[in-house]
PDB file of N, CA and C in Angstrom:
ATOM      1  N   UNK A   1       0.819  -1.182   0.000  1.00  0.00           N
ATOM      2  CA  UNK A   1       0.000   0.000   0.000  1.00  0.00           C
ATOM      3  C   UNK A   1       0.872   1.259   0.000  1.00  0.00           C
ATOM      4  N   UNK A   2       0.783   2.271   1.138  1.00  0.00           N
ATOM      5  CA  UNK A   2       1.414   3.307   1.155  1.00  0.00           C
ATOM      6  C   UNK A   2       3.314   2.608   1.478  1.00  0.00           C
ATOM      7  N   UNK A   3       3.969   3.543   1.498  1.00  0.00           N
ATOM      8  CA  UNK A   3       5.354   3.331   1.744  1.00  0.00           C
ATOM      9  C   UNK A   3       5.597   3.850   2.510  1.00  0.00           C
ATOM     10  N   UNK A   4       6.964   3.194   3.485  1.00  0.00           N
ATOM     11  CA  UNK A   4       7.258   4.165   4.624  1.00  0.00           C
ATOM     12  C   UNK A   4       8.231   5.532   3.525  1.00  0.00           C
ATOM     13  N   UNK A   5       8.153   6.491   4.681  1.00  0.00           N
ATOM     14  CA  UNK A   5       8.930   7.765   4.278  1.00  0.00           C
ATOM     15  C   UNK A   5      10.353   7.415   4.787  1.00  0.00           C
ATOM     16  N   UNK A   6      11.176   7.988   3.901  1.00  0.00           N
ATOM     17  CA  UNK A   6      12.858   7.818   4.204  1.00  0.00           C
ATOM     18  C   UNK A   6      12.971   8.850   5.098  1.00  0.00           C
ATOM     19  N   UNK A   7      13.676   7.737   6.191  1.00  0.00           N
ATOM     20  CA  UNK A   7      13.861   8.479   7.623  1.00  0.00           C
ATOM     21  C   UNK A   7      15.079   9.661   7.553  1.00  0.00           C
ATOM     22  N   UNK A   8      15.948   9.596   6.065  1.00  0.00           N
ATOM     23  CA  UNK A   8      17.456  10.401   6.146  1.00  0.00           C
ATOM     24  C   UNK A   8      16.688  11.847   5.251  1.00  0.00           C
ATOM     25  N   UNK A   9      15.347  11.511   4.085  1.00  0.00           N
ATOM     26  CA  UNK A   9      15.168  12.650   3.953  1.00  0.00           C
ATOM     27  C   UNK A   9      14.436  13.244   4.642  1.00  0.00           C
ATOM     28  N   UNK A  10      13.746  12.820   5.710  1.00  0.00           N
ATOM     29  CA  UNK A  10      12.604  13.806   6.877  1.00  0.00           C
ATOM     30  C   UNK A  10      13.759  14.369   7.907  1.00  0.00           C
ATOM     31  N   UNK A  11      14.896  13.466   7.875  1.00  0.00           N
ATOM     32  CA  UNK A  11      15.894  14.595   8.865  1.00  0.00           C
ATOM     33  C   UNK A  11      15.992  15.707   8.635  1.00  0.00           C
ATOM     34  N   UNK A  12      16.930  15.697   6.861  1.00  0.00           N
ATOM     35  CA  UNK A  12      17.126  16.781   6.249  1.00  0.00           C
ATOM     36  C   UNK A  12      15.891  17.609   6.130  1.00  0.00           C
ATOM     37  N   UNK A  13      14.828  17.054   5.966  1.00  0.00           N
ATOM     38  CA  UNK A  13      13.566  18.371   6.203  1.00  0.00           C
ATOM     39  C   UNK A  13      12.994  18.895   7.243  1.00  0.00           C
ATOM     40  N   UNK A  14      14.095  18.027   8.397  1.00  0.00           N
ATOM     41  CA  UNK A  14      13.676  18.992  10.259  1.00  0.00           C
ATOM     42  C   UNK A  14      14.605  19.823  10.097  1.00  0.00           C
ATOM     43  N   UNK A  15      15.724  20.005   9.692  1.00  0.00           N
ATOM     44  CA  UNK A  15      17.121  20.770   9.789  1.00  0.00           C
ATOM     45  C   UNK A  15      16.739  21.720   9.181  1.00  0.00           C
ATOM     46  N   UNK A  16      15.891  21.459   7.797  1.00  0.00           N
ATOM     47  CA  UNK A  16      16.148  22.623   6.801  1.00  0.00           C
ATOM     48  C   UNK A  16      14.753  23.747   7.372  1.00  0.00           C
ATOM     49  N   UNK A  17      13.934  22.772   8.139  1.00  0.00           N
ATOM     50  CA  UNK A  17      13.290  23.920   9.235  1.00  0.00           C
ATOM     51  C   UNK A  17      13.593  24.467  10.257  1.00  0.00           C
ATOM     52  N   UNK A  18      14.280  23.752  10.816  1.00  0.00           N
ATOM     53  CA  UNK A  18      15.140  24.400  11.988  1.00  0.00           C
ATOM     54  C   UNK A  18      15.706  25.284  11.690  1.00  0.00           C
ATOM     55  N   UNK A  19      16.668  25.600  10.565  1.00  0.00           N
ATOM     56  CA  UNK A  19      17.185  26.533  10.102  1.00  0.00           C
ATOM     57  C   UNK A  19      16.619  27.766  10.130  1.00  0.00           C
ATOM     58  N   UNK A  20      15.346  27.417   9.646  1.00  0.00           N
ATOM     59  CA  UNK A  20      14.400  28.673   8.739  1.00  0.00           C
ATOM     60  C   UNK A  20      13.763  29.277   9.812  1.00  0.00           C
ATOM     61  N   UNK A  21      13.061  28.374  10.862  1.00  0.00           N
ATOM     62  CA  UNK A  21      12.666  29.361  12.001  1.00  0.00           C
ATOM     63  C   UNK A  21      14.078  30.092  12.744  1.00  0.00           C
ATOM     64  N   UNK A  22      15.377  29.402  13.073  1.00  0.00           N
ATOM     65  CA  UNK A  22      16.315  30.363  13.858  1.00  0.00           C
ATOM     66  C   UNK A  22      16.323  31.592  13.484  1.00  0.00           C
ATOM     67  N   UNK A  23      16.229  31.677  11.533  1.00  0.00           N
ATOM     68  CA  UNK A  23      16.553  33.187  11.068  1.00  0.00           C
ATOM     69  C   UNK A  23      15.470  33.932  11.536  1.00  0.00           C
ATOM     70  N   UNK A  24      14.081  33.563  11.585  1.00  0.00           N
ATOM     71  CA  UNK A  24      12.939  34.480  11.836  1.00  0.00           C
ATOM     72  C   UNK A  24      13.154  34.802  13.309  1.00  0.00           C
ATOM     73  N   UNK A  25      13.173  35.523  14.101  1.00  0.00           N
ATOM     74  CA  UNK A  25      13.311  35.596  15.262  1.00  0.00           C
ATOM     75  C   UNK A  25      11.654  36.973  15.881  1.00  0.00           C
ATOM     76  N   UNK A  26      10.978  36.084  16.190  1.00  0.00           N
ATOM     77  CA  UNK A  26      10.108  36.553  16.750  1.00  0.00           C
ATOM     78  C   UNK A  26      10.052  37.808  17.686  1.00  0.00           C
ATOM     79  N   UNK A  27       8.772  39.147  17.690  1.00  0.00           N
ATOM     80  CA  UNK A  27       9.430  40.323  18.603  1.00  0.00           C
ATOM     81  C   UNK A  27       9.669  40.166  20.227  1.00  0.00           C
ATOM     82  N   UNK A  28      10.022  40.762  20.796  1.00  0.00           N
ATOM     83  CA  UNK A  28      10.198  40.343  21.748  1.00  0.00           C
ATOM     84  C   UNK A  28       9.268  40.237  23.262  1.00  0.00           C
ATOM     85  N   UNK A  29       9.079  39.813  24.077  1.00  0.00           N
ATOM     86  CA  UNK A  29       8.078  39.531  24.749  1.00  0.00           C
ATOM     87  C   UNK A  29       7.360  40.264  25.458  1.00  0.00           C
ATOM     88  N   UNK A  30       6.610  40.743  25.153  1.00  0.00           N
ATOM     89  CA  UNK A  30       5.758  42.030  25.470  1.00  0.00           C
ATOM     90  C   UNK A  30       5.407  43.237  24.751  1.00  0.00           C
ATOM     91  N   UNK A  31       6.405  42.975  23.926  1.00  0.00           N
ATOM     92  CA  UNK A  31       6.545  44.306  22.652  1.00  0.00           C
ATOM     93  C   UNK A  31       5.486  44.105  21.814  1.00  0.00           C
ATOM     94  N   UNK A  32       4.558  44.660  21.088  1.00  0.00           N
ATOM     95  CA  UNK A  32       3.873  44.583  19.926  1.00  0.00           C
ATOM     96  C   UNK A  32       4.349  44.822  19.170  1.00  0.00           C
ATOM     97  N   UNK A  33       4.269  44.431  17.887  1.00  0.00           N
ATOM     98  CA  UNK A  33       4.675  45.164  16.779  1.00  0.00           C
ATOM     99  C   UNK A  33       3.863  46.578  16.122  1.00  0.00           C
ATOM    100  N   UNK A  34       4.278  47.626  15.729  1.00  0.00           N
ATOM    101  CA  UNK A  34       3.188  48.475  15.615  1.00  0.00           C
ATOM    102  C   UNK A  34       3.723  48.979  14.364  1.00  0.00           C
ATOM    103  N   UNK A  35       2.972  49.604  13.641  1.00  0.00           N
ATOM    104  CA  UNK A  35       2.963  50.217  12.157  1.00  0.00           C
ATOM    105  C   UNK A  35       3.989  51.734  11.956  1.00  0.00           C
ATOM    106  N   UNK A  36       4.192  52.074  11.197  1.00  0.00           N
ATOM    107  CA  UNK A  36       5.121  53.075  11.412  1.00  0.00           C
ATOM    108  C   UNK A  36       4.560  54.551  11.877  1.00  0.00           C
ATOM    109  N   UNK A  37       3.879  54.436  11.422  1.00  0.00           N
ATOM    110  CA  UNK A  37       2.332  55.627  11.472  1.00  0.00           C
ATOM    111  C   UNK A  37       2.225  55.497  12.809  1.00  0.00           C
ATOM    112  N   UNK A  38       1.935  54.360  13.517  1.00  0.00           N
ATOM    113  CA  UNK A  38       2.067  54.199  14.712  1.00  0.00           C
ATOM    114  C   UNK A  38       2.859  55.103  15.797  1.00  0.00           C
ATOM    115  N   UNK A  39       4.248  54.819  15.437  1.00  0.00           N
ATOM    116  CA  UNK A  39       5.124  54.943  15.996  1.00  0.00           C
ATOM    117  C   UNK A  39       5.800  56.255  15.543  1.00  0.00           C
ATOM    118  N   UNK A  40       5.414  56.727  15.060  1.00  0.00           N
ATOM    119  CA  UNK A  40       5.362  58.625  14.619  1.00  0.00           C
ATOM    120  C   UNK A  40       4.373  59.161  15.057  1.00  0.00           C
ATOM    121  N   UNK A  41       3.077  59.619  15.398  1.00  0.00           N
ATOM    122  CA  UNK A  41       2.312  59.112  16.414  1.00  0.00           C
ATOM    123  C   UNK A  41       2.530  59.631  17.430  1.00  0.00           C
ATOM    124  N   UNK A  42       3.262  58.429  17.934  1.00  0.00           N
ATOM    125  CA  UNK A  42       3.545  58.068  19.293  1.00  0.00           C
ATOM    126  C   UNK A  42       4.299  59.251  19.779  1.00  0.00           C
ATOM    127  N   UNK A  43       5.759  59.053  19.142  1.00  0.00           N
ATOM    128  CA  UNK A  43       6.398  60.221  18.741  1.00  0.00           C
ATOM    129  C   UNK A  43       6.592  62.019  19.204  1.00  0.00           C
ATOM    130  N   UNK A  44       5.305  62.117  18.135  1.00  0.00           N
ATOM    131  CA  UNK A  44       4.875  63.425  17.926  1.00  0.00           C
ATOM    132  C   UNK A  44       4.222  63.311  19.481  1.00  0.00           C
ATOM    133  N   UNK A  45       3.057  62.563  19.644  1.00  0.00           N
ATOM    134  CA  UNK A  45       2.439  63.021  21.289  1.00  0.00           C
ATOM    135  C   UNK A  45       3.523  63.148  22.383  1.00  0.00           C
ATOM    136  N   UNK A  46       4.703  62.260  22.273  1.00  0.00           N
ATOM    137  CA  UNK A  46       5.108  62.718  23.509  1.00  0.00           C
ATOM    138  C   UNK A  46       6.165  63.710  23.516  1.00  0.00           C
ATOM    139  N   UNK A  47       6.337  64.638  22.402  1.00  0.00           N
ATOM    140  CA  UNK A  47       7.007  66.002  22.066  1.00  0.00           C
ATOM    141  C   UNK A  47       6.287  67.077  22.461  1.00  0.00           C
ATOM    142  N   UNK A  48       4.847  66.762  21.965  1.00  0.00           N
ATOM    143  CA  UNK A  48       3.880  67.700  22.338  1.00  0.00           C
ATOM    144  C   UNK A  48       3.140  67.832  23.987  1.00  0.00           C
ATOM    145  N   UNK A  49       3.080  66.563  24.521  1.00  0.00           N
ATOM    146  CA  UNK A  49       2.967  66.472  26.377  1.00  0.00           C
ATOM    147  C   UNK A  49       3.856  66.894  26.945  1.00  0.00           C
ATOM    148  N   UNK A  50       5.358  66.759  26.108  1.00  0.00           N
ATOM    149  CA  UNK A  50       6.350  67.511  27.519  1.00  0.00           C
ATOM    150  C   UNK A  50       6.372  69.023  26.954  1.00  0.00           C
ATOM    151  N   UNK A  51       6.251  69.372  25.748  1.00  0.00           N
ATOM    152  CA  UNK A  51       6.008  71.130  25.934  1.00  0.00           C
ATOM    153  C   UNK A  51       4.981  71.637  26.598  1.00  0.00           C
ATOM    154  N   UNK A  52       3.621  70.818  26.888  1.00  0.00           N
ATOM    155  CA  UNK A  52       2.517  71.266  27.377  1.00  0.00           C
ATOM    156  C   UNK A  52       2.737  71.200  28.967  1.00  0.00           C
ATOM    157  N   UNK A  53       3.270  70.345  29.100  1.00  0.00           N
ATOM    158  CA  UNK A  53       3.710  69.819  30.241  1.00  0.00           C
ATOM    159  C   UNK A  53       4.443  71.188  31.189  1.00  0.00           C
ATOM    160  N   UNK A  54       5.863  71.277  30.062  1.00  0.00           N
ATOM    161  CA  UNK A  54       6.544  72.569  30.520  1.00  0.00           C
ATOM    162  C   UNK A  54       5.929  74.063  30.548  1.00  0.00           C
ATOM    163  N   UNK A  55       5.119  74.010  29.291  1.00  0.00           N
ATOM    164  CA  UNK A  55       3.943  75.308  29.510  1.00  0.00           C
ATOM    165  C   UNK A  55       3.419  75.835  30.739  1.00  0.00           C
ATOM    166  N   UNK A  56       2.474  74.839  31.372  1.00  0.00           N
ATOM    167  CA  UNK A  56       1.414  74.637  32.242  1.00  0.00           C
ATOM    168  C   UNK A  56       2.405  74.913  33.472  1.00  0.00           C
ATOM    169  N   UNK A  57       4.107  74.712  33.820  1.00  0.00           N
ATOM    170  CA  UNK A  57       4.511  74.382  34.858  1.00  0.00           C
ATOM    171  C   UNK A  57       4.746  76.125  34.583  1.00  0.00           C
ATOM    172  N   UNK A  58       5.491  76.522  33.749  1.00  0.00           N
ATOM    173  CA  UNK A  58       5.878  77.813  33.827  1.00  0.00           C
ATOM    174  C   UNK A  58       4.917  78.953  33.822  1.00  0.00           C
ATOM    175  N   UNK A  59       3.690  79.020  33.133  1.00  0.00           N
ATOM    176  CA  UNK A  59       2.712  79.730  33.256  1.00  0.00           C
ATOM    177  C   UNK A  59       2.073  79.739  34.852  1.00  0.00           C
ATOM    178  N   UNK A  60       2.341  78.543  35.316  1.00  0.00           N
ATOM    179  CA  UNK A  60       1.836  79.143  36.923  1.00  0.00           C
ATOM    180  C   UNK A  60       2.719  79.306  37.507  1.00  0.00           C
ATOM    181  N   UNK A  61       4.066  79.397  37.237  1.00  0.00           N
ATOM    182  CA  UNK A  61       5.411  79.777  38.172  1.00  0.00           C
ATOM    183  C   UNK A  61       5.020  81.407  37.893  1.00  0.00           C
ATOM    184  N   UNK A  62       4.732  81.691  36.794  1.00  0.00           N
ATOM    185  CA  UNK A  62       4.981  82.937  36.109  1.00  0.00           C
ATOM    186  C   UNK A  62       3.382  83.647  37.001  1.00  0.00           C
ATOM    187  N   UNK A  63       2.704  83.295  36.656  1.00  0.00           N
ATOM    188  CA  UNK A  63       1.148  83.915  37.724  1.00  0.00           C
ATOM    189  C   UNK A  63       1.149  83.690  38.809  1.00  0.00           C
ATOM    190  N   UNK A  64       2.225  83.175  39.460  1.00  0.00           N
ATOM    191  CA  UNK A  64       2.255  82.988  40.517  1.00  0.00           C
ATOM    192  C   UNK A  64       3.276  84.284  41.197  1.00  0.00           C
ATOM    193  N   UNK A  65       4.034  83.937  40.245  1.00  0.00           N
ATOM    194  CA  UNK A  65       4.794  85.522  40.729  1.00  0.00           C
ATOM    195  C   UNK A  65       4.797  86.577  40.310  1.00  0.00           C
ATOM    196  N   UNK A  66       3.807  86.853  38.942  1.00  0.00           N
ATOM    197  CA  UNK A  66       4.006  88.042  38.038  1.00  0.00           C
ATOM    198  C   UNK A  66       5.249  88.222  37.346  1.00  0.00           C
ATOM    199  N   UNK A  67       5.459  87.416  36.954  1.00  0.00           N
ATOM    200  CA  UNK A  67       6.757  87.875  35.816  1.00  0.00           C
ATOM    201  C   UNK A  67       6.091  86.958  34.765  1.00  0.00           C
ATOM    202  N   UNK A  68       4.885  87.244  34.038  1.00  0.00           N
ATOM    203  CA  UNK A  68       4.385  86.626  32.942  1.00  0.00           C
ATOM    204  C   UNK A  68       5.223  85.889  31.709  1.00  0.00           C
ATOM    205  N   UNK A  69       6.255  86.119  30.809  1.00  0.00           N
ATOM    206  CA  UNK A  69       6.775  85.752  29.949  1.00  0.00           C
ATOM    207  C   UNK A  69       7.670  84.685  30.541  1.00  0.00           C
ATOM    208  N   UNK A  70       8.737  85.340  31.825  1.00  0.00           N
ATOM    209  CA  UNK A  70       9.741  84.879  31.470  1.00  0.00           C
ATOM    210  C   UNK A  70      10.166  83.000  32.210  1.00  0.00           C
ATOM    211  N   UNK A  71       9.536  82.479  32.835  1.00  0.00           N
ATOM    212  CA  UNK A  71       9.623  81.265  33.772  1.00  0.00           C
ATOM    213  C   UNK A  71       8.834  80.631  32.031  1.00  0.00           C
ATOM    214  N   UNK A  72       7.781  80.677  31.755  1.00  0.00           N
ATOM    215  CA  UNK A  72       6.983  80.186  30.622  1.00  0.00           C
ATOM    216  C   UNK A  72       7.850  79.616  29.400  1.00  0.00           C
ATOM    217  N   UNK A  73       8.576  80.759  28.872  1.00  0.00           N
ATOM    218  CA  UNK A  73       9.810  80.199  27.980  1.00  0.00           C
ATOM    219  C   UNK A  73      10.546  79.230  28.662  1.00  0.00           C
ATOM    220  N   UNK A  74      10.926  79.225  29.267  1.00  0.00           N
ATOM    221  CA  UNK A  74      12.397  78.452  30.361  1.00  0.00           C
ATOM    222  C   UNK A  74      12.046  77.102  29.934  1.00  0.00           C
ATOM    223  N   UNK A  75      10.302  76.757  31.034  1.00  0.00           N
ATOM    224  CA  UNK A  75       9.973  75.709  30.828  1.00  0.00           C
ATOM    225  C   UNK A  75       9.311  74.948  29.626  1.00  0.00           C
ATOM    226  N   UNK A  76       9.044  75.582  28.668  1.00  0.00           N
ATOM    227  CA  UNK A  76       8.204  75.419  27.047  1.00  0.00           C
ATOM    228  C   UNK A  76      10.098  75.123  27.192  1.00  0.00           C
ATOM    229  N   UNK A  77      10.799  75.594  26.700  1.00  0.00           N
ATOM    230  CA  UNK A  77      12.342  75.178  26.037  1.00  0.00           C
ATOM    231  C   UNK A  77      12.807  74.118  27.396  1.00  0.00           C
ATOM    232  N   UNK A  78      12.460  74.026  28.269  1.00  0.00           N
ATOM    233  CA  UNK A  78      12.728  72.423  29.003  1.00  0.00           C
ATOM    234  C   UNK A  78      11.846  71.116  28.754  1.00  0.00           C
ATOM    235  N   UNK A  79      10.703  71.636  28.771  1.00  0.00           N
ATOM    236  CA  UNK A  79       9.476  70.492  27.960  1.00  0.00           C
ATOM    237  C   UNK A  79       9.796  69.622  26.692  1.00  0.00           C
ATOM    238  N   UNK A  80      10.768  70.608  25.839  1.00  0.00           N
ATOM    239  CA  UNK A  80      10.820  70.590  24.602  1.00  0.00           C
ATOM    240  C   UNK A  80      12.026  69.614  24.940  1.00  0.00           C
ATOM    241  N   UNK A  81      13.001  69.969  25.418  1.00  0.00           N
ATOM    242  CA  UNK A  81      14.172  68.958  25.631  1.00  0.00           C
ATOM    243  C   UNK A  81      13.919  67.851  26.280  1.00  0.00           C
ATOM    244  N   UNK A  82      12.872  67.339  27.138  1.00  0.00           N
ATOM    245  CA  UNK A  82      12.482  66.024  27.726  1.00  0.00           C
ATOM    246  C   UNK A  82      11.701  65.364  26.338  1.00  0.00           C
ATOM    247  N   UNK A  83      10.912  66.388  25.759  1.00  0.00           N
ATOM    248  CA  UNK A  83       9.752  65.591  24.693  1.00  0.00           C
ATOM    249  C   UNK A  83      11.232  64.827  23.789  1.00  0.00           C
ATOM    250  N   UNK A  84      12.450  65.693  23.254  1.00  0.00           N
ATOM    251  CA  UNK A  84      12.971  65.336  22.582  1.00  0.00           C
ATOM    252  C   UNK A  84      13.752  64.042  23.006  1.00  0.00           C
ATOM    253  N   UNK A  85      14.266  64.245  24.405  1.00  0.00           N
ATOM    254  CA  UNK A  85      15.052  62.859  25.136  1.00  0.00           C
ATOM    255  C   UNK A  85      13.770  61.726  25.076  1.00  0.00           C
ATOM    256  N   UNK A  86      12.816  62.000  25.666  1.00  0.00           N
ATOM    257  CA  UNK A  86      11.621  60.691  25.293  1.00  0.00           C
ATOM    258  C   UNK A  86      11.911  60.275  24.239  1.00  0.00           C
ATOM    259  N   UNK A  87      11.458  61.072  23.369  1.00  0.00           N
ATOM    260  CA  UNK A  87      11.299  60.272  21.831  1.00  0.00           C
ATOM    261  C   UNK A  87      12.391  59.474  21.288  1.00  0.00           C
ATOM    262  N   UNK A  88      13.996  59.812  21.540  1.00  0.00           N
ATOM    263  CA  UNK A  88      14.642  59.485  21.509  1.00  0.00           C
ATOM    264  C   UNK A  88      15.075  58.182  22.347  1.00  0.00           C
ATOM    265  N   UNK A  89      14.538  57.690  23.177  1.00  0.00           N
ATOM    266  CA  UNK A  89      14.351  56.555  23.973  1.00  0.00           C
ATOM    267  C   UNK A  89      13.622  56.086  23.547  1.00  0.00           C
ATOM    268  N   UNK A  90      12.317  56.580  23.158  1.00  0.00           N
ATOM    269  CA  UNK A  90      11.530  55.535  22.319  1.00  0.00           C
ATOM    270  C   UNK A  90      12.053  54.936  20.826  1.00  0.00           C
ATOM    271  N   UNK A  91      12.602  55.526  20.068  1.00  0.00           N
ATOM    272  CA  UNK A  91      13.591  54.934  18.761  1.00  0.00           C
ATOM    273  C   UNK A  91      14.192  53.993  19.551  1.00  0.00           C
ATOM    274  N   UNK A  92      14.812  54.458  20.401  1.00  0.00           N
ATOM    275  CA  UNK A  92      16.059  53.040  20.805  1.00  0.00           C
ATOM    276  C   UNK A  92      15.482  51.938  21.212  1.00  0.00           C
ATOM    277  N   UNK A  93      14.703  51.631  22.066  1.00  0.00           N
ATOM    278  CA  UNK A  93      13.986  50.872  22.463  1.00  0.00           C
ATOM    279  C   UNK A  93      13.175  50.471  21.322  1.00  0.00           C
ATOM    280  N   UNK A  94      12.632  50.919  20.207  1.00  0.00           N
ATOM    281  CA  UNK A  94      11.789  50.180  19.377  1.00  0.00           C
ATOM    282  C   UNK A  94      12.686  49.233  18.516  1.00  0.00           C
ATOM    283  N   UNK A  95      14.146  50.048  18.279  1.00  0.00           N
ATOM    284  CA  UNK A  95      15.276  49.138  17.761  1.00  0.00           C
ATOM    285  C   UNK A  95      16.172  48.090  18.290  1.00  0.00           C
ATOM    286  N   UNK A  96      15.862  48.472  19.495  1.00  0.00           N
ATOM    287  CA  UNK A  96      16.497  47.166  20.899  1.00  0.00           C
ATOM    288  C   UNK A  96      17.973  47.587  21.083  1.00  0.00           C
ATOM    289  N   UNK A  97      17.937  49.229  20.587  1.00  0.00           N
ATOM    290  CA  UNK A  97      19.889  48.813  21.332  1.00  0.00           C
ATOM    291  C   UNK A  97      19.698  49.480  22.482  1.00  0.00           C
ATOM    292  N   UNK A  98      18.985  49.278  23.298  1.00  0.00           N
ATOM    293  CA  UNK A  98      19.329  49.243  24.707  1.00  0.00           C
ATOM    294  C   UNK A  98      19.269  48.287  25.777  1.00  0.00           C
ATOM    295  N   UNK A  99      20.079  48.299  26.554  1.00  0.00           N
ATOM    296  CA  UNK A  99      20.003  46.658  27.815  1.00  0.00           C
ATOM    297  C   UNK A  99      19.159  46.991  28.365  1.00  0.00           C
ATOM    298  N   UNK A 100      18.752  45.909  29.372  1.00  0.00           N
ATOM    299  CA  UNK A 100      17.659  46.271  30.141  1.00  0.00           C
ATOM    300  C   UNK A 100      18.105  47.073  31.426  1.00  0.00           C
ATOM    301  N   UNK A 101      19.461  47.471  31.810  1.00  0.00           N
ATOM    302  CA  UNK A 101      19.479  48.060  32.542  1.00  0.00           C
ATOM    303  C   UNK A 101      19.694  49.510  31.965  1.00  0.00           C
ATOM    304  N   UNK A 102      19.247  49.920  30.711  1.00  0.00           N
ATOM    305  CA  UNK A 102      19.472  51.475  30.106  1.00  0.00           C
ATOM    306  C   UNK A 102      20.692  51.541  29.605  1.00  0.00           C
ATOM    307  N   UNK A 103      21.744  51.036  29.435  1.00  0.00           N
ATOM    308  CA  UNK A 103      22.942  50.966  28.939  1.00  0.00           C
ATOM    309  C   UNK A 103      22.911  51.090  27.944  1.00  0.00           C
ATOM    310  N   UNK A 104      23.373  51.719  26.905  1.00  0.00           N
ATOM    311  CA  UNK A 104      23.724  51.444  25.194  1.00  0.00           C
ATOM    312  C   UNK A 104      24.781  50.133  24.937  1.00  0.00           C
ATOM    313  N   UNK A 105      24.156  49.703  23.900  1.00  0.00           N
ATOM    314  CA  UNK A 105      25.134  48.530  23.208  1.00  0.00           C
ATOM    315  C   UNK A 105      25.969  48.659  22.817  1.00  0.00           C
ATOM    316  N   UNK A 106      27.528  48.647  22.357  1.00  0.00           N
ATOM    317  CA  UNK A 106      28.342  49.083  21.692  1.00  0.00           C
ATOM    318  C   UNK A 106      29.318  48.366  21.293  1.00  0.00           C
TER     319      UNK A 106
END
């Protein structure tokens, strides 16, 4: 009736899968994968929360003491430098060169 299958070519066809899944390497555990749109996005909001962020802190430093303009800038141009360090942690981390203890790879 049927025939057995040759046991030397089903090896060679576990190997030549074994192979093929090592190269695919699945994301990593907990991570989603997300779209790029996504992740520009993402991005942009958290550029725009830490200027708002810094806004909101300096506008009541500033009404709080009457010196309207000048605490407001300070913190809008400190907001702006955290939104930019975020985002910049978020690239790295979406690319994995960072350890888990925050270290860069090198």
């Amino acid at each position: 009736m049927a025939e057995e299958p040759d046991p030397e070519a089903l090896k060679r066809l576990e190997e030549r899968i074994a192979r093929a899944k090592g190269e695919i390497r699945p994301p990593p555990a907990g991570q989603q994968r997300l779209h790029q749109g996504e992740l520009a996005w993402r991005m942009v909001i958290e550029l725009v929360t830490g200027m708002a962020v810094g806004l909101a802190i300096g506008y009541g430093i500033d009404w709080a003491l009457g010196t309207m303009p000048a605490f407001m800038v300070i913190f809008v141009l400190l907001g702006f430098a955290a939104g930019v360090r975020t985002m910049l942690a978020t690239a790295r981390s979406m690319r994995g060169d960072t350890a888990p203890d925050g270290d860069r790879k090198g």
